[in-house]
Protein backbone atom coordinates (compact mmCIF):
# COMPACT_ATOMS: atom_id res chain seq x y z
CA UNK A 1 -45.55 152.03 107.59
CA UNK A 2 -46.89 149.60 104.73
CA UNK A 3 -44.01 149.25 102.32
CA UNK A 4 -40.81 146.77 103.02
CA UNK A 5 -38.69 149.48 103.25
CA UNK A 6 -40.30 151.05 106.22
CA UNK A 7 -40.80 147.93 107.75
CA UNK A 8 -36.65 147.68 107.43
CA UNK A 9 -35.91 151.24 108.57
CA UNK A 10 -38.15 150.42 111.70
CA UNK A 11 -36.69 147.09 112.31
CA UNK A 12 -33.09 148.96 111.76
CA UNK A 13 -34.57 151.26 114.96
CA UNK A 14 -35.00 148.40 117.38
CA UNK A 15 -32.67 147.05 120.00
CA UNK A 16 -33.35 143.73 119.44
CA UNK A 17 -32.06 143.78 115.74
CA UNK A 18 -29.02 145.93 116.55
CA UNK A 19 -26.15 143.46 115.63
CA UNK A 20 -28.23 142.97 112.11
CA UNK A 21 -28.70 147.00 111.44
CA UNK A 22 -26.31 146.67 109.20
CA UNK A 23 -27.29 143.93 107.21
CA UNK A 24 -29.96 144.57 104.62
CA UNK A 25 -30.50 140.83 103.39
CA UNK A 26 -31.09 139.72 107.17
CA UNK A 27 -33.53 142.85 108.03
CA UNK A 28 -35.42 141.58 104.47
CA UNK A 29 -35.80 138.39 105.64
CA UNK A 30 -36.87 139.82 109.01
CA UNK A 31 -39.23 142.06 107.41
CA UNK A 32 -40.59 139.17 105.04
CA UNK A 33 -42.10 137.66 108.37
CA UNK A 34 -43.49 140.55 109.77
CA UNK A 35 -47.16 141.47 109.10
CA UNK A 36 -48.63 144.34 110.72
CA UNK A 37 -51.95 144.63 112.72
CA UNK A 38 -53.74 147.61 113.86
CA UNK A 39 -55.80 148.13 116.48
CA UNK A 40 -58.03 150.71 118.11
CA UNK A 41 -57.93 152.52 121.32
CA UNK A 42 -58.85 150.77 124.21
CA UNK A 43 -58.06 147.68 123.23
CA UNK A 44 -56.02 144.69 124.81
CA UNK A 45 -52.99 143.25 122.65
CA UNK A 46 -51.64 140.24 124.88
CA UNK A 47 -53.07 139.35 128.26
CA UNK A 48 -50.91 138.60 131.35
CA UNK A 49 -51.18 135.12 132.21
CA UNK A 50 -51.84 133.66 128.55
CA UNK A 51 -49.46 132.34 126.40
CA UNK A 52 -47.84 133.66 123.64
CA UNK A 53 -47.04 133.60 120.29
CA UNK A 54 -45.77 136.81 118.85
CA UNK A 55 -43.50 139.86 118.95
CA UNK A 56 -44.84 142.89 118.42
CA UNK A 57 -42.85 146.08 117.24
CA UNK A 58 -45.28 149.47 117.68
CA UNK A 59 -44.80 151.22 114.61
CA UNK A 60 -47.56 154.00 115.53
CA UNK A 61 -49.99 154.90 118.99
CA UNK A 62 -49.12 154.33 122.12
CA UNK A 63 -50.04 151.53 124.86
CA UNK A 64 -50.39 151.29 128.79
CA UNK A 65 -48.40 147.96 130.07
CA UNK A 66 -50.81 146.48 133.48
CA UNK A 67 -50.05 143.61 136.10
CA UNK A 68 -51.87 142.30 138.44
CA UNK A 69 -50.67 141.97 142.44
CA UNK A 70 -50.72 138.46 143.71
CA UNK A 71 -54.25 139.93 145.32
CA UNK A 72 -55.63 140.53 141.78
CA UNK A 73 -55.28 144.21 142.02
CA UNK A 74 -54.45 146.15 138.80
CA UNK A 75 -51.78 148.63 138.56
CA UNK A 76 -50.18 150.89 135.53
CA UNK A 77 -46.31 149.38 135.42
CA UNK A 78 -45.65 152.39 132.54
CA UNK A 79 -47.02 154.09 129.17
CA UNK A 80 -45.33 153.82 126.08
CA UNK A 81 -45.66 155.23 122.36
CA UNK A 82 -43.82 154.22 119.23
CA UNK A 83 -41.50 156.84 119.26
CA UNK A 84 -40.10 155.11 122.07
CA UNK A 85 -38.84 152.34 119.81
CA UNK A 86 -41.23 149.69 121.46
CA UNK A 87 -41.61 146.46 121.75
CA UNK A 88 -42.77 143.33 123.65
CA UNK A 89 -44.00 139.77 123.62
CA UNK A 90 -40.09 139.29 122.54
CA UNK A 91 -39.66 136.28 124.96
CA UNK A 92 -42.21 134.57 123.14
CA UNK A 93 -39.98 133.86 120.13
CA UNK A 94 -38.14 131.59 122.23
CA UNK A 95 -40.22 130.41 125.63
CA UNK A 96 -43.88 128.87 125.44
CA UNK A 97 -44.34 130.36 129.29
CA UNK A 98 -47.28 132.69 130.03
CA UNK A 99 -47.15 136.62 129.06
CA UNK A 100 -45.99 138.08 132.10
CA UNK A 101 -48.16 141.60 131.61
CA UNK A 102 -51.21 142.90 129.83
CA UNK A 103 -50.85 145.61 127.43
CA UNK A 104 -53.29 147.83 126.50
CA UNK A 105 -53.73 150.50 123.57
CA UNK A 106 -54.44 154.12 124.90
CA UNK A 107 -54.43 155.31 121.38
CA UNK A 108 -55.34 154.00 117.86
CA UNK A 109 -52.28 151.70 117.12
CA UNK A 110 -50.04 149.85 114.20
CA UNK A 111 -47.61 147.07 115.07
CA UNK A 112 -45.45 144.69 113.03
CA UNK A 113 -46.30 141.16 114.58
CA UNK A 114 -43.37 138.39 114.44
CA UNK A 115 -45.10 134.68 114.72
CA UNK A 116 -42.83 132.65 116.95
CA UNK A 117 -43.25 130.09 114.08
CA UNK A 118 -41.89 131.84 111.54
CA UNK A 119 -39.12 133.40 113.81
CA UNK A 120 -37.92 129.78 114.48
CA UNK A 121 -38.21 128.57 110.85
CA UNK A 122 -36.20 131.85 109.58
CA UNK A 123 -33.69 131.03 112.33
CA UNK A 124 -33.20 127.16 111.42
CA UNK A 125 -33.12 128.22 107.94
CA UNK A 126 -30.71 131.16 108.42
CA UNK A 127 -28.51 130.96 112.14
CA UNK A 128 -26.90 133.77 110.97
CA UNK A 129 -30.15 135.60 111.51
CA UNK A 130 -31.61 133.53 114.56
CA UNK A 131 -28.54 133.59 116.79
CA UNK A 132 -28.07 137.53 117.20
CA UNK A 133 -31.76 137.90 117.84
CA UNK A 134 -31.63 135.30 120.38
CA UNK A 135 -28.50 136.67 121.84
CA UNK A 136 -30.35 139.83 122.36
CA UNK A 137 -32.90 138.08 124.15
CA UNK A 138 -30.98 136.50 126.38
CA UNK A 139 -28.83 140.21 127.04
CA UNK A 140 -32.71 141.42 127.86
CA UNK A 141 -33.21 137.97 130.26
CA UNK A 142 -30.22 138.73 131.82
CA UNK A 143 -30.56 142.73 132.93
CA UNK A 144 -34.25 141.96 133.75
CA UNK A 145 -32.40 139.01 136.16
CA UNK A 146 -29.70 141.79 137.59
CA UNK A 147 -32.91 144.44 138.00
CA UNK A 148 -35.09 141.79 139.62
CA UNK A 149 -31.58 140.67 141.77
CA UNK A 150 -31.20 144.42 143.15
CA UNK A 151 -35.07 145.28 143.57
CA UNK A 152 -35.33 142.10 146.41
CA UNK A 153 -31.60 143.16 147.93
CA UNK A 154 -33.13 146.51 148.07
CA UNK A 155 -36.74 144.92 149.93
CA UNK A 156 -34.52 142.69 151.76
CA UNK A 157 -32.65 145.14 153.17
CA UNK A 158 -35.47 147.69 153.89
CA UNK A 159 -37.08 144.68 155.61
CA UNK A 160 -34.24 143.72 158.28
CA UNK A 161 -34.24 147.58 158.74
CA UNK A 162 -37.94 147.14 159.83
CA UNK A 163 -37.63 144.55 161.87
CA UNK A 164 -33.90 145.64 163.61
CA UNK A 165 -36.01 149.29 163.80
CA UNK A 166 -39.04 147.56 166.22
């Protein structure tokens, strides 16, 4: 996807933008940020543990998403390809914290990149803009809260289980 109108349609196609899919000027000045990097198979896109700058929307491949156990073991969290409507490093547009996974092309791959520089400086300029992106951020913050809420209920309870159970 190379011209601004494919860069649109794909924005159009992501979660993130869905209370702008229906404005064109907003997705153009979205798309006006946006510059796209490719990158082979194999290859590492953000690392966990380093901080980030950038948003990236997978406009072709496919990519593995890794963390590491507090023991420094390595596991597969999922796989992912562009027809999945992708994306990630979206905190970064508003946090300076540390990536919180590693992702990894398994195939040849094209992204549109989002600098958390220009993201901010579109958003001061334009809050019209800023504001629904950032709501959708913090809707993506907040089920990730509710998920992470129920997963230790559900350890929590397995574990009084195990210990009643002995």
């Amino acid at each position: 996807m190379k011209s601004r109108e494919s860069t649109i349609q794909r924005l159009q196609s992501i979660t993130l933008f869905g209370e702008l899919k229906d404005n064109p000027a907003a997705l153009e000045s979205i798309a006006r940020i946006c510059s796209i990097n490719r990158t082979a198979a194999g290859k590492r896109v953000i690392k966990e543990g380093e901080v980030g700058t950038s948003l990236y929307i997978m406009n072709a491949g496919s990519v593995e998403i890794h963390k590491h156990t507090r023991a420094g073991d390595e596991y597969t969290v999922v796989q992912l390809d562009a027809g999945d409507n992708v994306f990630f490093g979206e905190l970064a547009l508003i946090d300076d914290d540390r990536r919180s996974a590693t992702v990894v092309t398994t195939s040849d791959a094209e992204f549109l990149v989002i600098e958390k520089k220009d993201f901010l400086a579109l958003g001061n300029a334009h809050p019209e803009i800023g504001l629904p992106v950032t709501r959708a951020i913090a809707r993506i913050i907040a089920a990730r809260l509710r998920k992470t809420t129920e997963d230790m209920l559900s350890i929590f309870d397995a574990l009084v289980e195990e210990v009643q159970g002995s």
